[in-house]
N, C-alpha and C. Protein backbone atom coordinates (compact mmCIF):
# COMPACT_ATOMS: atom_id res chain seq x y z
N UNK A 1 0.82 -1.18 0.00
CA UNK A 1 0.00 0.00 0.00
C UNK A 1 0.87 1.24 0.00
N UNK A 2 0.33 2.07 -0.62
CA UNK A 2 0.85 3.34 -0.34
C UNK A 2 0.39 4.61 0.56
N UNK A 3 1.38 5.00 1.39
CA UNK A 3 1.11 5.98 2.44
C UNK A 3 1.37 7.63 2.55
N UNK A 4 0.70 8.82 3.01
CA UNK A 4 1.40 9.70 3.15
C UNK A 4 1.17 10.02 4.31
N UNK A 5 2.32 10.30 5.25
CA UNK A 5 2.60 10.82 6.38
C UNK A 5 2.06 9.77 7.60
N UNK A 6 2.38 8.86 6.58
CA UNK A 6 2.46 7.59 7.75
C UNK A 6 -0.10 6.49 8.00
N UNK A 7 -0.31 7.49 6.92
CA UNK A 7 -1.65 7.17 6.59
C UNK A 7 -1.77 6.49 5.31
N UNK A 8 -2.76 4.94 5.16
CA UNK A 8 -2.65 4.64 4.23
C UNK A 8 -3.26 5.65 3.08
N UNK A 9 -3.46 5.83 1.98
CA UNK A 9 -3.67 6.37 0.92
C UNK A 9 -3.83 5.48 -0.44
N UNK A 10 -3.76 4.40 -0.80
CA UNK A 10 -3.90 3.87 -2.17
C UNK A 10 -3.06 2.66 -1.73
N UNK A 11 -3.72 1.74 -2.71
CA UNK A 11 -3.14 0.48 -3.12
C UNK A 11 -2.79 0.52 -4.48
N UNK A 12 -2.34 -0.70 -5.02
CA UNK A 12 -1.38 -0.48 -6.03
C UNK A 12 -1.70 -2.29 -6.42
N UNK A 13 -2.45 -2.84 -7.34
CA UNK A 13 -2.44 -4.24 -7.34
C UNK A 13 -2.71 -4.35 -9.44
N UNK A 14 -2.75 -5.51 -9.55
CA UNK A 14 -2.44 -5.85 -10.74
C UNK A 14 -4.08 -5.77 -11.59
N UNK A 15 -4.58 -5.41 -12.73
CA UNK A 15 -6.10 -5.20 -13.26
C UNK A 15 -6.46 -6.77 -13.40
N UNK A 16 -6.26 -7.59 -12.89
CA UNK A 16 -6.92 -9.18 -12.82
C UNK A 16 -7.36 -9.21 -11.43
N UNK A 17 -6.12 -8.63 -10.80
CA UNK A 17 -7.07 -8.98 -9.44
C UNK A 17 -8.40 -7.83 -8.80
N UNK A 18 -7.99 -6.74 -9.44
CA UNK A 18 -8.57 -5.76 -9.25
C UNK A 18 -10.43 -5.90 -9.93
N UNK A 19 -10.23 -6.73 -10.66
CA UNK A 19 -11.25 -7.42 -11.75
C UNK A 19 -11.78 -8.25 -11.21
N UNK A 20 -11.14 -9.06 -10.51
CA UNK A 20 -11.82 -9.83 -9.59
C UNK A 20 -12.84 -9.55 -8.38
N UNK A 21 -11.89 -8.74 -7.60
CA UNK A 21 -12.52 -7.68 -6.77
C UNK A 21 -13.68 -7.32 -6.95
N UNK A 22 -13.91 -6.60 -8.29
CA UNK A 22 -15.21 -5.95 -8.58
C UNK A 22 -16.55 -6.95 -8.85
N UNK A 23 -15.52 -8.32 -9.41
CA UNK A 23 -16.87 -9.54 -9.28
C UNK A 23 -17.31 -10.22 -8.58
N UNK A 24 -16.78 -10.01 -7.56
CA UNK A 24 -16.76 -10.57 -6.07
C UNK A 24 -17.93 -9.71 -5.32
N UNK A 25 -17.69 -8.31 -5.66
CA UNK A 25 -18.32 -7.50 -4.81
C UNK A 25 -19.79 -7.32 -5.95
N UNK A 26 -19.63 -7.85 -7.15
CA UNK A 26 -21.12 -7.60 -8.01
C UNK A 26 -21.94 -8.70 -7.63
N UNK A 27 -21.37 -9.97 -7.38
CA UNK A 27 -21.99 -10.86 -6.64
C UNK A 27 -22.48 -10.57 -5.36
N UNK A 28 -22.22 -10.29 -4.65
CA UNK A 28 -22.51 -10.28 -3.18
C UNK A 28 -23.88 -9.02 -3.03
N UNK A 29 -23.92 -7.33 -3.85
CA UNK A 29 -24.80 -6.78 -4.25
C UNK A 29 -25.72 -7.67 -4.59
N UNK A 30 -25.66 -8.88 -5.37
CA UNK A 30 -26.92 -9.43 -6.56
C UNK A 30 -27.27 -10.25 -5.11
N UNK A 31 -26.51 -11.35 -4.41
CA UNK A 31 -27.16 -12.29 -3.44
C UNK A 31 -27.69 -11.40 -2.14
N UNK A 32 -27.42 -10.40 -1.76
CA UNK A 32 -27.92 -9.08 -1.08
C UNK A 32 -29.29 -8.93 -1.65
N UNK A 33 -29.55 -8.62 -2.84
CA UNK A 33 -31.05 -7.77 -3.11
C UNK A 33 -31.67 -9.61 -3.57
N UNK A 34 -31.08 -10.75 -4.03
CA UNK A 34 -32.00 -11.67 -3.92
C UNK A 34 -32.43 -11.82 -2.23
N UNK A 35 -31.66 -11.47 -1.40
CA UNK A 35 -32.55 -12.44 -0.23
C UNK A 35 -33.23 -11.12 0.03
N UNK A 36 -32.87 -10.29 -0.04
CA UNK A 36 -33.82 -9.10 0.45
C UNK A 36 -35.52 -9.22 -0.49
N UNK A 37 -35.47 -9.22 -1.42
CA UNK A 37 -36.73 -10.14 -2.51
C UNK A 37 -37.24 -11.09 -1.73
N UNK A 38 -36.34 -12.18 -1.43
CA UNK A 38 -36.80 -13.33 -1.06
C UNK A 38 -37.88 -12.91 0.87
N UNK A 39 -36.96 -12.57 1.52
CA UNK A 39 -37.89 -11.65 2.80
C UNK A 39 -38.72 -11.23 2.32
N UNK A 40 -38.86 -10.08 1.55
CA UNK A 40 -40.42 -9.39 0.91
C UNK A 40 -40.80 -10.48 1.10
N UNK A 41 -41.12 -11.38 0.23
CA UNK A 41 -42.03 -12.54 -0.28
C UNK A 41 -42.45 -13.09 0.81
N UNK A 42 -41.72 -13.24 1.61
CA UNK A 42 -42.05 -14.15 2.64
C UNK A 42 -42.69 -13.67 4.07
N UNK A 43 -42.41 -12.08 4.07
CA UNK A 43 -43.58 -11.14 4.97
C UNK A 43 -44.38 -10.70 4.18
N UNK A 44 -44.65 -11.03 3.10
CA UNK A 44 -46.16 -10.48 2.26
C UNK A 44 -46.00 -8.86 1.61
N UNK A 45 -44.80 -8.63 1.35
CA UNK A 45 -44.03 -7.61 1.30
C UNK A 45 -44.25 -6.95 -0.57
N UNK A 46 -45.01 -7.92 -1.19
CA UNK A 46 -45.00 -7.79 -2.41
C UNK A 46 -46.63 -7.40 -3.09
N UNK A 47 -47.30 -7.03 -4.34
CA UNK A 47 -47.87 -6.83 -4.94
C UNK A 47 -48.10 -7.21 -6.38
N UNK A 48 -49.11 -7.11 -6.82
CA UNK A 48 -49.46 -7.62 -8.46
C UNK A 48 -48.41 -6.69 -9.14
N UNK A 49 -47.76 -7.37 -10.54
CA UNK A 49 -47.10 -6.87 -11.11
C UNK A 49 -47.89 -6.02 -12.05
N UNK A 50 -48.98 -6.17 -12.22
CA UNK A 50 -50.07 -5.46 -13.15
C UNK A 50 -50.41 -4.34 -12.59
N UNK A 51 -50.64 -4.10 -11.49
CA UNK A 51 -50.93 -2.91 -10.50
C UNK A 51 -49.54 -1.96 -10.45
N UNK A 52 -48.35 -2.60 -10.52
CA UNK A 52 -47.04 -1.99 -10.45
C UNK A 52 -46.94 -1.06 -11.50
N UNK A 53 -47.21 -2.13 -12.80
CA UNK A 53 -46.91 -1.39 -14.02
C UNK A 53 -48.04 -0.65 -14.68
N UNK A 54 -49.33 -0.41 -13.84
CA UNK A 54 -50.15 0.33 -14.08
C UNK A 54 -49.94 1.96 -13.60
N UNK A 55 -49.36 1.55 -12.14
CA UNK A 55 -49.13 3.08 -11.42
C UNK A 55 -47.59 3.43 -12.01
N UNK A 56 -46.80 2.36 -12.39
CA UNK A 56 -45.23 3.38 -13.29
C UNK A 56 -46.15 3.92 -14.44
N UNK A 57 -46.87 3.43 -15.43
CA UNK A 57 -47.12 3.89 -16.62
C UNK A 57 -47.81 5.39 -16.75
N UNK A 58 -48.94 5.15 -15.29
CA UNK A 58 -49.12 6.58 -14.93
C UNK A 58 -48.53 7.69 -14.84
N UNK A 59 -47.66 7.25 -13.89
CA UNK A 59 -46.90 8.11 -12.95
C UNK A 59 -46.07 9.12 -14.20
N UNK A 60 -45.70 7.69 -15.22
CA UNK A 60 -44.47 8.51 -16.35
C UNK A 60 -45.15 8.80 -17.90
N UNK A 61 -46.52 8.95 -17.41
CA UNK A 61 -46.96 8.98 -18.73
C UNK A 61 -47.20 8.18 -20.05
N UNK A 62 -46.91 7.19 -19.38
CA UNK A 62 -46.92 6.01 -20.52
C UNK A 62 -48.22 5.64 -20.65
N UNK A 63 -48.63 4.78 -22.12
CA UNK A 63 -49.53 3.87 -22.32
C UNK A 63 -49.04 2.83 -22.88
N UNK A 64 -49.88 1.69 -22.64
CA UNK A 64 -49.70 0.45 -23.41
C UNK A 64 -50.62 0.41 -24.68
């Protein structure tokens, strides 16, 4: 790592691992909002998808 005045400040690693990193952490976001989905569902936390896309279409002006 790199430091100034004795504080870290930056790392310094190779774009594979750094690549990795970022898929590591895109995974863990995606299994995060699945179980968070999955809770909704399971406290009744959810609604008709028809009702959803009735009040977005409103809301933004859309029609089907």
């Amino acid at each position: 790592g790199l430091t100034v005045k004795g504080r870290a400040a930056g790392v310094l690693q190779d774009a594979e691992s750094y690549q990795r990193l970022l898929d590591l952490v895109a995974q863990a976001e995606a299994e995060e909002g699945i179980r968070q989905g999955l809770e909704d569902a399971r406290k009744g936390r959810t609604r008709p998808a028809e009702e959803f896309f009735a009040e977005f279409e409103g809301r933004h002006g859309l029609s089907r």
